[in-house]
C-alpha atoms as a PDB file:
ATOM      1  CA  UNK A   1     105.267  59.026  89.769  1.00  0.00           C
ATOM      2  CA  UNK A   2     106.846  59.702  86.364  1.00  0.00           C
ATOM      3  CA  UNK A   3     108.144  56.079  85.829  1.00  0.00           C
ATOM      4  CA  UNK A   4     109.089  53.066  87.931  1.00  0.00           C
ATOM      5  CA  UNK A   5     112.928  52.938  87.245  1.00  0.00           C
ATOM      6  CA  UNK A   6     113.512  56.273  87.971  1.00  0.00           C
ATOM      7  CA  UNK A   7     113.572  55.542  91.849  1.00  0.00           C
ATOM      8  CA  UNK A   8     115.765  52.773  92.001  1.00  0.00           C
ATOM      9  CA  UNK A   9     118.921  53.366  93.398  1.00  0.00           C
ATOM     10  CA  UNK A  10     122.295  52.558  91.874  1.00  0.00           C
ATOM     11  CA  UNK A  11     124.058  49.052  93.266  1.00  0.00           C
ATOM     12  CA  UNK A  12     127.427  49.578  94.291  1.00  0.00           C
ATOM     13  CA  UNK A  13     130.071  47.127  92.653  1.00  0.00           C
ATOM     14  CA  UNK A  14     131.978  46.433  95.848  1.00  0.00           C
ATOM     15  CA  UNK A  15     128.960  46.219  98.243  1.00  0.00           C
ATOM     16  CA  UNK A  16     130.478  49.097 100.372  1.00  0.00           C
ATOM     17  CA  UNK A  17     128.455  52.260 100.558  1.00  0.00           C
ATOM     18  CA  UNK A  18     130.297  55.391  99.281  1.00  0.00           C
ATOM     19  CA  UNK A  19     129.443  58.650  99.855  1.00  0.00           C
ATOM     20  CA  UNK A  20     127.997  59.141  97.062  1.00  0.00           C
ATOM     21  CA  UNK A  21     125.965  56.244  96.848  1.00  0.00           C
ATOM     22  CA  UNK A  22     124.394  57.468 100.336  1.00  0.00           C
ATOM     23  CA  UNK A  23     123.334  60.519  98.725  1.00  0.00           C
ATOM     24  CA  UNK A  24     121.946  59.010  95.783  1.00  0.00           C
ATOM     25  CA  UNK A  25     119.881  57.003  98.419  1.00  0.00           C
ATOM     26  CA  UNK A  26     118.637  60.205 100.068  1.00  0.00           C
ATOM     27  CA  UNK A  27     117.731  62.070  96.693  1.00  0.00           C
ATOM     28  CA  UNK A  28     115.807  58.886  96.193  1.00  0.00           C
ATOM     29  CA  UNK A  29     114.168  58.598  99.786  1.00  0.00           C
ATOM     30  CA  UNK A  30     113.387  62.492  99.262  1.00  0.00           C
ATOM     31  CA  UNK A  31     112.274  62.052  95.291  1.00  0.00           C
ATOM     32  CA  UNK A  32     109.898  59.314  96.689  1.00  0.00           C
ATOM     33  CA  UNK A  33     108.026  61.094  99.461  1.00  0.00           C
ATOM     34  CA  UNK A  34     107.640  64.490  97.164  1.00  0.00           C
ATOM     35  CA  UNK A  35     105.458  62.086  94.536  1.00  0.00           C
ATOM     36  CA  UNK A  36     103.916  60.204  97.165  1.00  0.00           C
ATOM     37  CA  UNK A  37     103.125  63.410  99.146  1.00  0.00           C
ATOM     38  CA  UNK A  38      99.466  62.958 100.449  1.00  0.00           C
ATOM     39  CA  UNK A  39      98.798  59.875  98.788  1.00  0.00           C
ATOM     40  CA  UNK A  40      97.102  57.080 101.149  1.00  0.00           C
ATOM     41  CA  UNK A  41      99.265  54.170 101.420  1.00  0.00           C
ATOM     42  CA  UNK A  42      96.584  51.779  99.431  1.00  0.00           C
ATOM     43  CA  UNK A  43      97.435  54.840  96.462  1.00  0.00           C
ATOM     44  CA  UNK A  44     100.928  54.523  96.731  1.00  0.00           C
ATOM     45  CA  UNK A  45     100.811  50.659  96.253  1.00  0.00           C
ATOM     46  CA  UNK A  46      98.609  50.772  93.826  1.00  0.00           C
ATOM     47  CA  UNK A  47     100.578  53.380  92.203  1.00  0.00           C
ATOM     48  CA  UNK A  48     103.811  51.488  92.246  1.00  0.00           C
ATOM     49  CA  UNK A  49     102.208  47.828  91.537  1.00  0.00           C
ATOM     50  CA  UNK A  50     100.202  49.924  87.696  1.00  0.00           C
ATOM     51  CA  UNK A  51     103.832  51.313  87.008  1.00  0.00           C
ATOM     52  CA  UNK A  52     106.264  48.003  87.418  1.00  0.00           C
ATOM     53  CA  UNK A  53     103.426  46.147  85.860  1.00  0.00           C
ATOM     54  CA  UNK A  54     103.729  48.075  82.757  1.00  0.00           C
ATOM     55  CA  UNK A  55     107.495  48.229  82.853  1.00  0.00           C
ATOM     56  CA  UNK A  56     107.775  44.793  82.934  1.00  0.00           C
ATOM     57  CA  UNK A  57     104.849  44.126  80.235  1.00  0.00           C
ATOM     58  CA  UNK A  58     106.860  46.617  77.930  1.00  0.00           C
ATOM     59  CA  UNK A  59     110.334  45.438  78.502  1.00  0.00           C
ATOM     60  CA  UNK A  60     111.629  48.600  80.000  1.00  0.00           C
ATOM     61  CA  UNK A  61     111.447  47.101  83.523  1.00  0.00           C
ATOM     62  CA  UNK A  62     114.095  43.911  84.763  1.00  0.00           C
ATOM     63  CA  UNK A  63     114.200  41.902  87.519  1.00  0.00           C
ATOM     64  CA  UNK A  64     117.798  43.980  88.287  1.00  0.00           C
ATOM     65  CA  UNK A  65     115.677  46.947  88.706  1.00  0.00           C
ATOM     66  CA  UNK A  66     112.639  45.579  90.845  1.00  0.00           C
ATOM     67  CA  UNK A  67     116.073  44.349  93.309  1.00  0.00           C
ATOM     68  CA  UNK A  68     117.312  47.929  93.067  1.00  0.00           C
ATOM     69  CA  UNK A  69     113.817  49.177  94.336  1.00  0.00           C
ATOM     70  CA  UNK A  70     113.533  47.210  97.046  1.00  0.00           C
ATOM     71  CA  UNK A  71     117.406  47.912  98.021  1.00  0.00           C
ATOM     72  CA  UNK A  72     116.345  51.314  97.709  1.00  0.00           C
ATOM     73  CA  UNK A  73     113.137  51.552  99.779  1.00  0.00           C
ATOM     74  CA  UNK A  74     113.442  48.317 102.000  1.00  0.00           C
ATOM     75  CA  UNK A  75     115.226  50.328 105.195  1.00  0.00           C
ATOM     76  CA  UNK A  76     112.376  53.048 104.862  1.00  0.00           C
ATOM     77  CA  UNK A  77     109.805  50.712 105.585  1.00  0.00           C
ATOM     78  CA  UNK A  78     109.084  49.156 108.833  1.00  0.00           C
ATOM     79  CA  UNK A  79     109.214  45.305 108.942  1.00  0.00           C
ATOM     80  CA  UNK A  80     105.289  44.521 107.608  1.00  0.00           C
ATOM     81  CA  UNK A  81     105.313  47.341 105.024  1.00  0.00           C
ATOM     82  CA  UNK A  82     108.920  45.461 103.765  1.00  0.00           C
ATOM     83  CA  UNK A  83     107.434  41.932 103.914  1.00  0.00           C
ATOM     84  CA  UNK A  84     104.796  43.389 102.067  1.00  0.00           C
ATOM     85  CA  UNK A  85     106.661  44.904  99.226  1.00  0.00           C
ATOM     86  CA  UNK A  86     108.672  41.765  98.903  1.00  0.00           C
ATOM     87  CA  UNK A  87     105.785  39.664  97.993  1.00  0.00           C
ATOM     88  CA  UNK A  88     105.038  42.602  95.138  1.00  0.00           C
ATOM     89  CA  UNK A  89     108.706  42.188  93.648  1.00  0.00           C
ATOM     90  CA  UNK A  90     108.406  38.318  93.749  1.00  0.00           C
ATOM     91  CA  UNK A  91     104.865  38.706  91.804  1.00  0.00           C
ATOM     92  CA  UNK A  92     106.192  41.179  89.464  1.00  0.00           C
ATOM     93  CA  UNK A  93     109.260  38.898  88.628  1.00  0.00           C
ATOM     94  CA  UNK A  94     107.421  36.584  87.510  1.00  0.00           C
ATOM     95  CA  UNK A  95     105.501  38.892  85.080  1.00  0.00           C
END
């Protein structure tokens, strides 16, 4: 993973998806599982927990982006893994 804002998606200004913004979304989904690729899932946490703890510790991270993430990756997870990531962006806002 070369750095934690790089796979958060754009927001759309009108709340409707464009076409574009669906692609973005699949770049991202496919940019995600090529880094991730034969990680186990404790790795991948751990990975992503390391990398939004030092964005946020460094300034280069915001609360905007940790709600970008989770827009991003939220409706690739099933509803435990989601929860679970959830708790990690509340933590990490309040870093």
């Amino acid at each position: 993973m070369k750095d934690f804002k790089s796979y958060s998606a754009p927001t759309g200004g009108n709340g409707a998806d464009s076409a574009d913004e669906k692609e973005q979304t699949a770049n991202l989904a496919a940019a995600i599982a090529k880094a991730f690729g034969g990680k186990s899932e404790g790795q991948i946490w751990q990975t992503i927990l390391k990398q939004a703890e030092q964005g946020k510790r460094d300034g280069t991270l915001t609360n905007a982006d940790l709600d970008n993430f989770y827009a991003a990756l939220s409706p690739l997870l099933d509803a435990f893994k989601r929860q679970k990531l959830k708790q990690i962006i509340t933590k990490l806002k309040a870093i």
